[in-house]
Protein backbone atom coordinates (compact mmCIF):
# COMPACT_ATOMS: atom_id res chain seq x y z
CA UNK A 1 5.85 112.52 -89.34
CA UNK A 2 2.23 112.98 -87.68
CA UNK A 3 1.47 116.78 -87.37
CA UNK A 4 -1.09 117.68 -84.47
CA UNK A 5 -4.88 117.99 -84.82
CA UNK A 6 -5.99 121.52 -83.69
CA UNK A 7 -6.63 121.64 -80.05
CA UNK A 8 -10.43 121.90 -78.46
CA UNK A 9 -13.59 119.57 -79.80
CA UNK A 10 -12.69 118.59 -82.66
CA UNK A 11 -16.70 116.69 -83.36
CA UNK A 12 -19.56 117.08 -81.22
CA UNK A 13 -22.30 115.02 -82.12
CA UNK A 14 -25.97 114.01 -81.18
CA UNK A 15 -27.04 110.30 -81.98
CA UNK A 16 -30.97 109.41 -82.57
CA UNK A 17 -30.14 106.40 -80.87
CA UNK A 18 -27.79 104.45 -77.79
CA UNK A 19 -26.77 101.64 -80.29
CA UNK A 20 -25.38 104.00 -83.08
CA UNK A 21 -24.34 106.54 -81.11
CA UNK A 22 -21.79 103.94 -79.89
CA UNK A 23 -21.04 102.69 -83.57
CA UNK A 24 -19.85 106.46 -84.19
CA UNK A 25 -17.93 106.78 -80.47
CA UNK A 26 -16.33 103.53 -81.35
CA UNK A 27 -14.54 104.91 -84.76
CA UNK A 28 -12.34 107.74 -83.17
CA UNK A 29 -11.92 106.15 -79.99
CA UNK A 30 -10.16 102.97 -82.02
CA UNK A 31 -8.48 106.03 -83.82
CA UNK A 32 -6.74 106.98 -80.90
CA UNK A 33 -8.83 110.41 -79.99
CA UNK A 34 -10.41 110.56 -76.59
CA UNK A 35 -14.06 109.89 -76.87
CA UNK A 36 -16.91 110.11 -74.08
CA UNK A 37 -20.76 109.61 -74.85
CA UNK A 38 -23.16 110.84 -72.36
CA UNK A 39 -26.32 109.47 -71.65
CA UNK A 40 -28.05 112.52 -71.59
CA UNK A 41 -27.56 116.07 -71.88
CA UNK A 42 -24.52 116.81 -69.55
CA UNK A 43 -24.06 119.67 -67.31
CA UNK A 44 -21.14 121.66 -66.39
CA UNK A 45 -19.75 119.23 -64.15
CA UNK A 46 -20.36 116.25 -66.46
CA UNK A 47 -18.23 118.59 -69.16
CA UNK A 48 -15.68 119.28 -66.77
CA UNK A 49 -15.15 115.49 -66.01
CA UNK A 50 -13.88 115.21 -69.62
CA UNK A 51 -12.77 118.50 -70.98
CA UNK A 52 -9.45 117.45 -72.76
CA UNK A 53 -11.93 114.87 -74.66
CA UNK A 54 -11.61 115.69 -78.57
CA UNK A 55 -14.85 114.27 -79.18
CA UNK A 56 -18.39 114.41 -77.33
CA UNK A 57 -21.32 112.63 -78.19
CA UNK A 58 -25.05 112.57 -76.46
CA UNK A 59 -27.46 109.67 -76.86
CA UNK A 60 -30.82 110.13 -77.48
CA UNK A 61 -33.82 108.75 -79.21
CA UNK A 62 -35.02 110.96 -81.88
CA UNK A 63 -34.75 107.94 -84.20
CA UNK A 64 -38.06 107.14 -82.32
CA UNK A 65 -39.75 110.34 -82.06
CA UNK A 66 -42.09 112.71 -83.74
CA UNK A 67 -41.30 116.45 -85.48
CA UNK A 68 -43.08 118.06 -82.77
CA UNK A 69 -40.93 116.21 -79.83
CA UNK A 70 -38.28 117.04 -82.27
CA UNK A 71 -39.13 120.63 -82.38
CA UNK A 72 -39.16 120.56 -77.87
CA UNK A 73 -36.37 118.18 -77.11
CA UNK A 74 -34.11 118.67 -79.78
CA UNK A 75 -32.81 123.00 -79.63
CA UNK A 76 -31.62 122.62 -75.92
CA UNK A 77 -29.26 119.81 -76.98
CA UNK A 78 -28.10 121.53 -80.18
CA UNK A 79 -27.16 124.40 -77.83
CA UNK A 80 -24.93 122.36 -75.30
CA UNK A 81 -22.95 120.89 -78.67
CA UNK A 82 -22.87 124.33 -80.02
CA UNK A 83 -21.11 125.63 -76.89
CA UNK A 84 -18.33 123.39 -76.59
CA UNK A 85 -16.86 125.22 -80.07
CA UNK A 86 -16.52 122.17 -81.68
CA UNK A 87 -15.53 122.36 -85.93
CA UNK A 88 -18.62 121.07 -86.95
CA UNK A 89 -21.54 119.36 -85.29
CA UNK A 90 -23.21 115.78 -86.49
CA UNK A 91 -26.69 114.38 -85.88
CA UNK A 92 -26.08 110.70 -85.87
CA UNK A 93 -28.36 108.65 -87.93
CA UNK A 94 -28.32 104.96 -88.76
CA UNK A 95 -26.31 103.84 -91.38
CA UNK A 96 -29.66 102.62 -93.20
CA UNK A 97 -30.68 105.95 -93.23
CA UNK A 98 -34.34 104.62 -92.30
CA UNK A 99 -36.72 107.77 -91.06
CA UNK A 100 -40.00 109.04 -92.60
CA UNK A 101 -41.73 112.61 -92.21
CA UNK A 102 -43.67 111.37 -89.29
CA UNK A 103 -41.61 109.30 -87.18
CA UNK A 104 -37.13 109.73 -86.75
CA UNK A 105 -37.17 112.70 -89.68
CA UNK A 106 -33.51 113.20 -90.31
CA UNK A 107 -34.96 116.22 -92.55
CA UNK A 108 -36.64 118.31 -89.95
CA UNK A 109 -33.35 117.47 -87.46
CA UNK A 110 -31.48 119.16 -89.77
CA UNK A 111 -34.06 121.82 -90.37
CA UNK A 112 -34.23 122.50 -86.91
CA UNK A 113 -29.50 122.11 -85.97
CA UNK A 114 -28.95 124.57 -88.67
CA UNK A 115 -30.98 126.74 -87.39
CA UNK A 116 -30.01 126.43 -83.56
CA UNK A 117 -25.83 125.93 -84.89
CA UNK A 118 -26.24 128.93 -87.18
CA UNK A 119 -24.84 126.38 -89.92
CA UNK A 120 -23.77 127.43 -93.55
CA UNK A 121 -23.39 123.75 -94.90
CA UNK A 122 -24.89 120.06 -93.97
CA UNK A 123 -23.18 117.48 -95.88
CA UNK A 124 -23.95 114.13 -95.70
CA UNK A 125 -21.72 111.29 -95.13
CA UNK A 126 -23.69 107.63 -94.92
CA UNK A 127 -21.64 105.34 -96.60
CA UNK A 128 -19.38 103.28 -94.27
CA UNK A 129 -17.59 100.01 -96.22
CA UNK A 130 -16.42 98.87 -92.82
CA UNK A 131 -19.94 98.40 -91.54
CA UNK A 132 -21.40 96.73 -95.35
CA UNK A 133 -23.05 99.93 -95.88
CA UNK A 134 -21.99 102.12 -99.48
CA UNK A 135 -23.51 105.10 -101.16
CA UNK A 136 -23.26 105.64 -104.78
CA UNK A 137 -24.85 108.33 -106.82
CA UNK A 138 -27.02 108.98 -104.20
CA UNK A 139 -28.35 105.49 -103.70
CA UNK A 140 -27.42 103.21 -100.56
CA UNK A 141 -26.67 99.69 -100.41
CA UNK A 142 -26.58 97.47 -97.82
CA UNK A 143 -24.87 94.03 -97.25
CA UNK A 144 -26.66 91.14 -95.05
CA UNK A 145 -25.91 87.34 -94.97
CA UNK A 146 -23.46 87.58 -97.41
CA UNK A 147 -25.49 89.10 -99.98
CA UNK A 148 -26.08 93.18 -101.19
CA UNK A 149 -28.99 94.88 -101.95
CA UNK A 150 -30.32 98.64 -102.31
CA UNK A 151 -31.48 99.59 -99.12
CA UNK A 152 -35.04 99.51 -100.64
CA UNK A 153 -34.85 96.18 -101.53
CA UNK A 154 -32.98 95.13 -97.99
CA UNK A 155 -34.99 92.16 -96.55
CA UNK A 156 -35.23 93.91 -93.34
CA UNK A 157 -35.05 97.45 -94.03
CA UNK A 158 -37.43 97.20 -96.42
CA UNK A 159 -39.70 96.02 -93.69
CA UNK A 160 -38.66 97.53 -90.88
CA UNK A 161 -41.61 97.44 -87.95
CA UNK A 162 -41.97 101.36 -87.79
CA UNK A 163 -40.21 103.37 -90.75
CA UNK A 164 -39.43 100.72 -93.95
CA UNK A 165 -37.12 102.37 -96.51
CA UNK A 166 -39.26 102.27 -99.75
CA UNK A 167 -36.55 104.67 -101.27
CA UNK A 168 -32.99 103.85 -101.84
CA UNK A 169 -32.03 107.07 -103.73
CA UNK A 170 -31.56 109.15 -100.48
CA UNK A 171 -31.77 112.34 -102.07
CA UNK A 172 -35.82 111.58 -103.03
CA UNK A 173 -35.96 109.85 -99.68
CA UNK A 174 -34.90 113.04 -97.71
CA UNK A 175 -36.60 115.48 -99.93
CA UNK A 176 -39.63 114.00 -98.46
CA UNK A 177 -38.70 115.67 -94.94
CA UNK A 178 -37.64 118.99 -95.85
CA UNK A 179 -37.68 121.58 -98.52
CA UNK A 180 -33.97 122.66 -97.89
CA UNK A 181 -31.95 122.12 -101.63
CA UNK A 182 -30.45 118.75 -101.87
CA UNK A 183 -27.45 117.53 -103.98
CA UNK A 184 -25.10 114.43 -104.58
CA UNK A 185 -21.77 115.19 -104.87
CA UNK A 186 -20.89 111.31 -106.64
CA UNK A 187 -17.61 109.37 -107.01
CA UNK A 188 -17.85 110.63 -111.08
CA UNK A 189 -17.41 114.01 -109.31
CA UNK A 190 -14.97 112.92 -106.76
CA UNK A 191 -12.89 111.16 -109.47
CA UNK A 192 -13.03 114.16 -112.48
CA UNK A 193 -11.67 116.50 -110.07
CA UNK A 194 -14.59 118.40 -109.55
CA UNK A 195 -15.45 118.06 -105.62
CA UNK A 196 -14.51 120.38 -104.37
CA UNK A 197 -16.05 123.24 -107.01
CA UNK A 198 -19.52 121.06 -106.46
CA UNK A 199 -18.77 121.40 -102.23
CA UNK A 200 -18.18 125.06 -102.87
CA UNK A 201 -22.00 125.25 -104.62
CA UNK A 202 -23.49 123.67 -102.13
CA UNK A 203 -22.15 125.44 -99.34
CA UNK A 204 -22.66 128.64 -101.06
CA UNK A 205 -26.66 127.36 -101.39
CA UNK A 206 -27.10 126.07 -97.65
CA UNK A 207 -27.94 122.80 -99.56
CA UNK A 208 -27.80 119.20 -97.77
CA UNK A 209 -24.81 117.56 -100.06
CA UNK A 210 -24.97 113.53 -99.72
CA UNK A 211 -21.09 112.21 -100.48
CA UNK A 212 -20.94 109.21 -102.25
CA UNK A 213 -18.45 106.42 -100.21
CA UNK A 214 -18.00 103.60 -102.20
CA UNK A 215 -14.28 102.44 -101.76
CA UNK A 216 -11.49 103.94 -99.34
CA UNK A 217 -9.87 106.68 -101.87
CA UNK A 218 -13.88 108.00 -101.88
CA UNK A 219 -14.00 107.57 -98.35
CA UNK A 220 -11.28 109.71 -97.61
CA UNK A 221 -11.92 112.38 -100.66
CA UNK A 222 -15.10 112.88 -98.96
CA UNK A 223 -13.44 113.57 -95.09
CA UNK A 224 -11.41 115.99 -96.95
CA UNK A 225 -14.17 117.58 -98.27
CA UNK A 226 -15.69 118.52 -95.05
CA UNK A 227 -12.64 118.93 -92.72
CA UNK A 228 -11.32 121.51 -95.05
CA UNK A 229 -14.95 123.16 -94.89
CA UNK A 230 -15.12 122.42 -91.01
CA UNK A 231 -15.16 126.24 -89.58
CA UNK A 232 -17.45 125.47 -86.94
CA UNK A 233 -20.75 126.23 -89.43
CA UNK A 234 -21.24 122.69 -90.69
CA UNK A 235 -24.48 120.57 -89.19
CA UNK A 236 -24.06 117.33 -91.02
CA UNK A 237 -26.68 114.31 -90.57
CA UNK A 238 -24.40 111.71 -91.29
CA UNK A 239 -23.97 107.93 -90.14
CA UNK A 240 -20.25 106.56 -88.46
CA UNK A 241 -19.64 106.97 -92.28
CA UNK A 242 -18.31 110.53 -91.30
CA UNK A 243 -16.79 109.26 -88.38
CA UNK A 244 -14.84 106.40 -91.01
CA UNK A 245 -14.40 110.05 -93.33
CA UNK A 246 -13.06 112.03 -91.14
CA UNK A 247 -10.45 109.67 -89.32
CA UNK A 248 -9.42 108.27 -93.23
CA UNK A 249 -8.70 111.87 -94.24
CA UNK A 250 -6.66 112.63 -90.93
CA UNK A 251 -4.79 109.51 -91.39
CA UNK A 252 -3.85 110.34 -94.87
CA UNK A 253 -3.04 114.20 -94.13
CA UNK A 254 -0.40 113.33 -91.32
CA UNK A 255 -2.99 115.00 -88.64
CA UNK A 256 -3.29 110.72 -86.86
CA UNK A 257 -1.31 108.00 -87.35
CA UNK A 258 -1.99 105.65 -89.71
CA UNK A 259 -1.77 102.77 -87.44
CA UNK A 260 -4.66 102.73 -84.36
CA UNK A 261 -3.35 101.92 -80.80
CA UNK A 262 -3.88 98.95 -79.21
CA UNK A 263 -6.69 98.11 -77.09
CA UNK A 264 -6.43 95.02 -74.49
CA UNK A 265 -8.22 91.47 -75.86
CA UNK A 266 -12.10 90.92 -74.30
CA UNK A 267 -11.75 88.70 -71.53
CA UNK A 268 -14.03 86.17 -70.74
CA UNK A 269 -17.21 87.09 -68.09
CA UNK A 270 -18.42 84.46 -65.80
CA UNK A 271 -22.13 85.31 -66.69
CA UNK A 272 -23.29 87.64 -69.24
CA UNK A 273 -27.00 89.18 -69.68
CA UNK A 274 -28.08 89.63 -73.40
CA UNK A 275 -31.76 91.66 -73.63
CA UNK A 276 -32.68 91.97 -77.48
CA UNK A 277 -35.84 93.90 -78.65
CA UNK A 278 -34.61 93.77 -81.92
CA UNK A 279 -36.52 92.41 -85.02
CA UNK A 280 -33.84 91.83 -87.79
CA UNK A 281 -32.48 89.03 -88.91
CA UNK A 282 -29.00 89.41 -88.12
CA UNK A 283 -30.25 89.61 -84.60
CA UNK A 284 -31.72 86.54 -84.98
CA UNK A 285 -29.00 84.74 -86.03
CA UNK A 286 -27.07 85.60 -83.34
CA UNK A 287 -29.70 84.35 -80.84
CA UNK A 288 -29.44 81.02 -82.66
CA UNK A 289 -25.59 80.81 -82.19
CA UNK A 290 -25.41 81.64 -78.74
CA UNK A 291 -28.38 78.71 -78.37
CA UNK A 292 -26.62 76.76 -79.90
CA UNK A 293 -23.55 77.70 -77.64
CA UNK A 294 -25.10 76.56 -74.39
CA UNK A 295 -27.46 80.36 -73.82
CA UNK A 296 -30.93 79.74 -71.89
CA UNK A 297 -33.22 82.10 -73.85
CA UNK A 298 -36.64 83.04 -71.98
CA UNK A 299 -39.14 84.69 -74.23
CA UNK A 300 -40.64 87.88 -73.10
CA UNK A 301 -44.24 87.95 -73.56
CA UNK A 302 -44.94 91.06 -75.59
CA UNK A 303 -48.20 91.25 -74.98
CA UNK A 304 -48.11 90.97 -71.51
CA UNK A 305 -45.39 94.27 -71.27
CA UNK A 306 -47.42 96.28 -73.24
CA UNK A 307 -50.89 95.96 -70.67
CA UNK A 308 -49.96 98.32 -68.12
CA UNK A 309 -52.22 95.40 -65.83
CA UNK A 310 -49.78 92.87 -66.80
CA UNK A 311 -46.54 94.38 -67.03
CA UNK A 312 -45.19 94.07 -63.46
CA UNK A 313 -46.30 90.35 -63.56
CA UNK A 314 -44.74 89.87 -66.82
CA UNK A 315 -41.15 91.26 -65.54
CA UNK A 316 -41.09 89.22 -62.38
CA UNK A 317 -42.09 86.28 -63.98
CA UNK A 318 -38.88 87.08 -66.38
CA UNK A 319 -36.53 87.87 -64.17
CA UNK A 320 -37.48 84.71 -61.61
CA UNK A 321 -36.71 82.94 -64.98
CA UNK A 322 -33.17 84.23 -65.82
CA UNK A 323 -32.31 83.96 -61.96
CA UNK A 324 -33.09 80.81 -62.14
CA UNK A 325 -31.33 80.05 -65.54
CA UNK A 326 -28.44 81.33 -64.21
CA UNK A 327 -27.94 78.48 -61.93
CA UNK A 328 -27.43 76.38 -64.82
CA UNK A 329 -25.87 78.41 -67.42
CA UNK A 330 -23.12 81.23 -67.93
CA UNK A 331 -25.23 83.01 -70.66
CA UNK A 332 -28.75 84.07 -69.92
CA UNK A 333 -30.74 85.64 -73.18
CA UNK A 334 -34.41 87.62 -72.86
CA UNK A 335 -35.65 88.29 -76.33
CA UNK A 336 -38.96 90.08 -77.75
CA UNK A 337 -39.27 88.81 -81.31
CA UNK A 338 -36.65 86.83 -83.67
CA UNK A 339 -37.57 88.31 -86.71
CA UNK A 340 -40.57 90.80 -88.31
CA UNK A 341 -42.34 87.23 -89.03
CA UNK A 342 -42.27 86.17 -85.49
CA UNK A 343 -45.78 85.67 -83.99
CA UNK A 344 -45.05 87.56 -81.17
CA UNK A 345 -44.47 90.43 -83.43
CA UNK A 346 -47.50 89.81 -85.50
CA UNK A 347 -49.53 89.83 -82.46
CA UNK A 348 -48.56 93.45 -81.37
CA UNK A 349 -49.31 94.68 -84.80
CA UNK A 350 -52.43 93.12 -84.95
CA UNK A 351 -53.59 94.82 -81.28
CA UNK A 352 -51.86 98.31 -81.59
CA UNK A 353 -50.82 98.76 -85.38
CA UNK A 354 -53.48 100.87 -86.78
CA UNK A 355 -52.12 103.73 -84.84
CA UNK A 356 -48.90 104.68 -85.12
CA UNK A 357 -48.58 106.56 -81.86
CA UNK A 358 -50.08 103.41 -79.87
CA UNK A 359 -47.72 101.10 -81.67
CA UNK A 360 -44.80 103.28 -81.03
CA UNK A 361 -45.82 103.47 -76.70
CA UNK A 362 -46.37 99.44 -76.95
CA UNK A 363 -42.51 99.00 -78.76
CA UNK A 364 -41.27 101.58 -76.19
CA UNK A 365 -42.97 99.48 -72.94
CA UNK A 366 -40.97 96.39 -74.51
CA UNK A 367 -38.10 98.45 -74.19
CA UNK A 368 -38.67 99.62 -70.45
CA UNK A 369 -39.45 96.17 -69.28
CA UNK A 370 -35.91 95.32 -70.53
CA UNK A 371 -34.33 98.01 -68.91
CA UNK A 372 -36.58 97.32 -65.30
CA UNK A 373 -34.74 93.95 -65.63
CA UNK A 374 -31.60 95.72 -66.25
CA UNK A 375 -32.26 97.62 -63.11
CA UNK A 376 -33.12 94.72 -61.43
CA UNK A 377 -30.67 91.84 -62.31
CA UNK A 378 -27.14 94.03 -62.82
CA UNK A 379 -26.77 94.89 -58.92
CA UNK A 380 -28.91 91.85 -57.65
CA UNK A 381 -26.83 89.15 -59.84
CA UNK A 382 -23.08 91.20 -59.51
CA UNK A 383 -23.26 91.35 -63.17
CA UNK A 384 -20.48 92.87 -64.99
CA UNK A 385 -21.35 92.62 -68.76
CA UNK A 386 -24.67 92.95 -70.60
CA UNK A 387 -25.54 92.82 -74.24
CA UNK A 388 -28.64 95.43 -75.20
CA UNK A 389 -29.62 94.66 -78.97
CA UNK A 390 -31.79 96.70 -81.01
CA UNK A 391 -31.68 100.55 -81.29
CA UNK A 392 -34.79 101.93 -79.70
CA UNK A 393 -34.24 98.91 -76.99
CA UNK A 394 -30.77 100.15 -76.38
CA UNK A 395 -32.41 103.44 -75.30
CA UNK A 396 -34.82 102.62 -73.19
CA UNK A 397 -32.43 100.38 -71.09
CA UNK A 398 -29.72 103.21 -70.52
CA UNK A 399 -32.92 105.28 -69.96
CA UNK A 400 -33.86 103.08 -67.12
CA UNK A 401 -30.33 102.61 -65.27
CA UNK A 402 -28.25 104.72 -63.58
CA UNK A 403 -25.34 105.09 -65.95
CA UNK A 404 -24.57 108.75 -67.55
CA UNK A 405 -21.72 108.16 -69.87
CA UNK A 406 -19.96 105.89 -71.96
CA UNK A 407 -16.33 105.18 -73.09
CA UNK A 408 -15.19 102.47 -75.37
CA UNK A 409 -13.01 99.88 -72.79
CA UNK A 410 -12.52 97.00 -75.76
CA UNK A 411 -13.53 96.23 -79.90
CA UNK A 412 -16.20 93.42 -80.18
CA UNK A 413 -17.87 93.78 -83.49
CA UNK A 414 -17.84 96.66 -86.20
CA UNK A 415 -20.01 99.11 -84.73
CA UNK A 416 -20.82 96.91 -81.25
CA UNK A 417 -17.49 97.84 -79.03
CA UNK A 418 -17.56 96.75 -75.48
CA UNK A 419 -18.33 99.99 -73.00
CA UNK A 420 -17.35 101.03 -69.73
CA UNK A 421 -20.00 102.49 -68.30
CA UNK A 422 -19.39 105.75 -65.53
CA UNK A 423 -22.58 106.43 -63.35
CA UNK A 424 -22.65 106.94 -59.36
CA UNK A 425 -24.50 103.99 -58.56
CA UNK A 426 -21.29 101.36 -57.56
CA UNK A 427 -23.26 98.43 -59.04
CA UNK A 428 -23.29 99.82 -62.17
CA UNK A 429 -19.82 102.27 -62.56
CA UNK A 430 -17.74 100.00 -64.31
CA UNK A 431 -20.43 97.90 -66.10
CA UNK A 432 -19.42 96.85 -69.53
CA UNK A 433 -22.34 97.08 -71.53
CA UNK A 434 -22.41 96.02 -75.71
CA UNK A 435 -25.35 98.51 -77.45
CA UNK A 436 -25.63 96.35 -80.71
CA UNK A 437 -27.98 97.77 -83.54
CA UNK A 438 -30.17 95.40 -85.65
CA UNK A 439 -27.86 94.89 -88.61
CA UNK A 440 -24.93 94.98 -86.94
CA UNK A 441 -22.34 92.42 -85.47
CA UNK A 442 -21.22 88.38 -86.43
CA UNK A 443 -23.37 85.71 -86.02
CA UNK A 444 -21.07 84.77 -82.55
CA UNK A 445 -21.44 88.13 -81.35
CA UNK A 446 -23.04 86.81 -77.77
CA UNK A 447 -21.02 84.15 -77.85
CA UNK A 448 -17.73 86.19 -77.79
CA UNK A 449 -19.03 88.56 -75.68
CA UNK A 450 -19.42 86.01 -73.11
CA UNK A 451 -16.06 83.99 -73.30
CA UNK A 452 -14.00 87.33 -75.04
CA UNK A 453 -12.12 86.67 -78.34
C-alpha cells in the first residue's frame, strides 16, 4: 500500500540552464508529482497559478555566466525557492558536471544558496544511469555512441567550446571553485553499511558530499540518504541524478507507486521547427537522421549573427529560407555548427576566442538570432511544435519568446520530454516545445518529434 508524501513543496529547484532544467522537471512529472518550470523568477500570481504543485523549478542560465553575475542574479532567486518551504532546495547542473571557476561555477552557486537557504548540508547527486551518466568514487563517466569514457576523456566534454572537463574526479574538479570541505560518500560506503554515519559527518561539517550512483540499489541508497536528511536545510548542486534519487527512494519506501502513470503517445505535427546551437556530436547525428528523413537544413551564418551590422540581414535571410522550405517539406532545421570541428565553429574562435567574455557575447548572439526566429516564425507559420537543441541556445530562445512556464505534456527522449508551454501571447500558449541538451536524446530524436512515436 502507497503511504502519502508530506504535503507542501516537496523540491524547489533552480536550473543553470532551459534544456536541463527540463531533464530534471521531466523525472517527477513521469513520476506522477505535479511539476511546473517557470521561465523566470515568478511572482505571486505566477505561484498562485500552481500552488498544489509538489515541485517548482526556475530556468536560468548561470551555466553561462560569471561569479560576479552569480553573486547579482543569483540571491533574489534563492530567496523565492526558499519561501515556498520546500524540504530541500537543488541548483540544477548538467549531468557532465562541466563548469570552471570563471565561467558556470557550480562551487561559488553553492557558496552563495547556502548562504541565502541558511543550509546545514549540500550533497551531491550527479550520477543518473537512465541518462548514460554514473559516478563512482568520486569520478564520472559518461556514455556516447555506444561507448563509455571518464568524463575527462569524453570526446566532447573534453572539448567542450567554453568550459572542457579536464577533471573527471569531481571532488578535485569542484575543489577548484570553492574552499567549502568536500567528501565522497562511495558505493564501498554505501554497500559496508556505513552511509549513513559518513552523511552524518558531513552534515555535521557543512561539507559538499558527492554520492556515488552507479547501479539502481546505489541510486536509491543515495535518495534515502538525503530525504531522510531533507529538513528544509539541504542546498544540493546535483544533476536529474537527484531527481532519479529521490523518486527511486520514494518508490521503494511506499511514499509513490512503483509504477508511473501513463502519459498519451506524441502525435504526429504537420510541420515542426528544429533550431540547434549545439556543438556535440550527438547533436550532430541527429541532424544527419532527420536529413536523411526528408528535413531541409539552412545553415546559419555564425559570423554574420555575431556583427551587430549583419545580424538583422542574417535573420531575414534565414527565416525567408525556412518559409520558403516549408513549402516543400514538413521538417524545417536551422543549425549553427555540427560539431566542435565544424568550420563555422573554427571561424568564431578564430575572431572572438582570445577573450573569453567576447566569445561568450558572440555564442550568446547565436542564441538570440535563434530565438528572433522563434519569435518570428511560431505565430507567423501557426507552428505548434519546435525543437531548441543545445543548453545555452535553449535559453536564449525562451529568453526571447513570450512563454513563462513549462509543464511536461508527453516523453520523447530521456531527458528531452515534449512541453506545453503557458504564456499570454495565444500564438504561443499551448506551444509544445522539446529543450534537448547536447548529449542528450536518439539519433531519430527530430525525426520522432515530427511524426510522434
Amino acid at each position: 500500500m502507497t503511504r502519502a508524501l508530506p504535503k507542501g513543496v516537496l523540491l524547489a529547484f533552480y536550473g543553470d540552464d532551459f534544456t536541463g532544467s527540463t531533464d530534471a522537471m521531466e523525472v517527477t512529472a513521469l513520476a506522477g508529482l505535479k511539476t511546473v518550470l517557470f521561465t523566470a523568477t515568478p511572482d505571486d500570481a505566477a505561484l498562485e497559478r500552481f500552488k498544489d504543485y509538489p515541485v517548482v523549478g526556475i530556468a536560468g542560465t548561470a551555466r553561462s555566466k560569471s561569479p560576479d553575475w552569480m553573486e547579482t542574479h543569483l540571491p533574489a532567486v534563492f530567496e523565492r525557492l526558499t519561501a515556498l518551504q520546500p524540504r530541500l532546495i537543488q541548483y540544477k547542473v548538467c549531468s557532465t558536471f562541466d563548469s570552471s571557476p570563471q565561467t558556470g561555477s557550480i562551487g561559488k552557486a553553492i557558496d552563495i544558496g547556502c548562504k541565502v537557504c541558511d543550509a546545514t548540508w549540500a550533497p551531491s547527486i550527479v550520477g543518473a544511469p537512465h541518462l548514460g551518466r554514473w559516478q563512482v568514487f568520486g569520478n564520472l563517466f559518461a556514455a556516447t555512441g555506444g561507448e563509455h569514457f571518464r568524463i575527462d576523456r569524453h570526446p566532447t566534454m573534453s572539448r567542450h567550446p567554453v568550459t572542457p572537463m579536464k577533471e573527471g574526479d569531481l571532488t578535485r574538479h569542484l575543489a577548484e571553485q570553492t574552499e567549502r570541505p568536500i567528501v565522497s560518500i562511495d558505493v564501498a560506503t554505501m554497500a559496508s553499511g556505513n552511509a549513513d554515519a559518513a552523511a552524518d559527518k558531513a552534515l555535521s561539517a557543512g561539507a559538499v558530499a558527492f554520492l556515488d550512483v552507479l547501479h539502481d540499489a546505489s541510486q536509491e541508497e543515495a535518495g534515502r540518504l538525503v530525504w531522510q536528511r531533507a529538513n528544509g536545510k539541504i542546498f544540493s548542486a546535483s544533476s536529474s541524478g537527484l531527481q532519479y534519487a529521490l523518486v527511486a527512494h520514494w518508490r521503494a519506501d511506499g511514499l509513490l507507486p512503483r509504477s508511473a502513470p501513463a502519459f498519451p503517445p506524441v502525435a504526429s505535427v504537420k510541420k515542426l521547427l528544429v533550431l540547434s546551437g549545439s556543438c556535440s556530436v550527438v547533436t550532430a547525428q541527429q541532424i544527419e537522421k532527420a536529413e536523411e528523413a526528408g528535413f531541409a537544413s539552412i545553415r546559419l551564418d555564425v559570423m554574420a549573427v555575431a556583427n551587430a551590422a549583419h545580424a538583422p540581414g542574417e535573420i531575414d535571410r534565414v527565416a525567408a529560407a525556412v518559409r520558403t522550405a516549408f513549402e516543400d517539406h514538413e521538417g524545417v532545421l536551422v543549425y549553427a555548427a555540427r560539431t566542435v570541428d565544424d568550420p563555422a565553429f573554427a571561424d568564431l574562435q578564430k575572431e572572438y576566442g582570445a577573450d573569453r567574455a567576447t566569445f561568450t557575447k558572440a555564442q550568446d548572439d547565436i542564441g538570440l538570432a535563434l530565438g528572433h526566429l522563434a519569435a518570428d516564425l511560431v505565430p507567423r507559420l501557426e507552428l505548434r511544435r519546435i525543437v531548441v537543441a543545445g543548453g545555452d541556445t535553449a535559453g536564449r530562445v525562451l529568453e526571447t519568446i513570450p512563454v513563462t512556464a513549462l509543464e511536461v505534456a508527453h516523453p520523447l527522449g530521456k531527458g528531452a520530454p515534449i512541453c506545453r508551454c503557458h504564456g499570454y501571447d495565444p500564438a504561443f500558449d499551448g506551444l509544445q516545445v522539446v529543450l534537448k541538451g547536447g548529449q542528450l536524446g536518439g539519433p531519430d530524436l527530430f525525426v520522432e518529434a515530427l511524426k510522434g512515436n
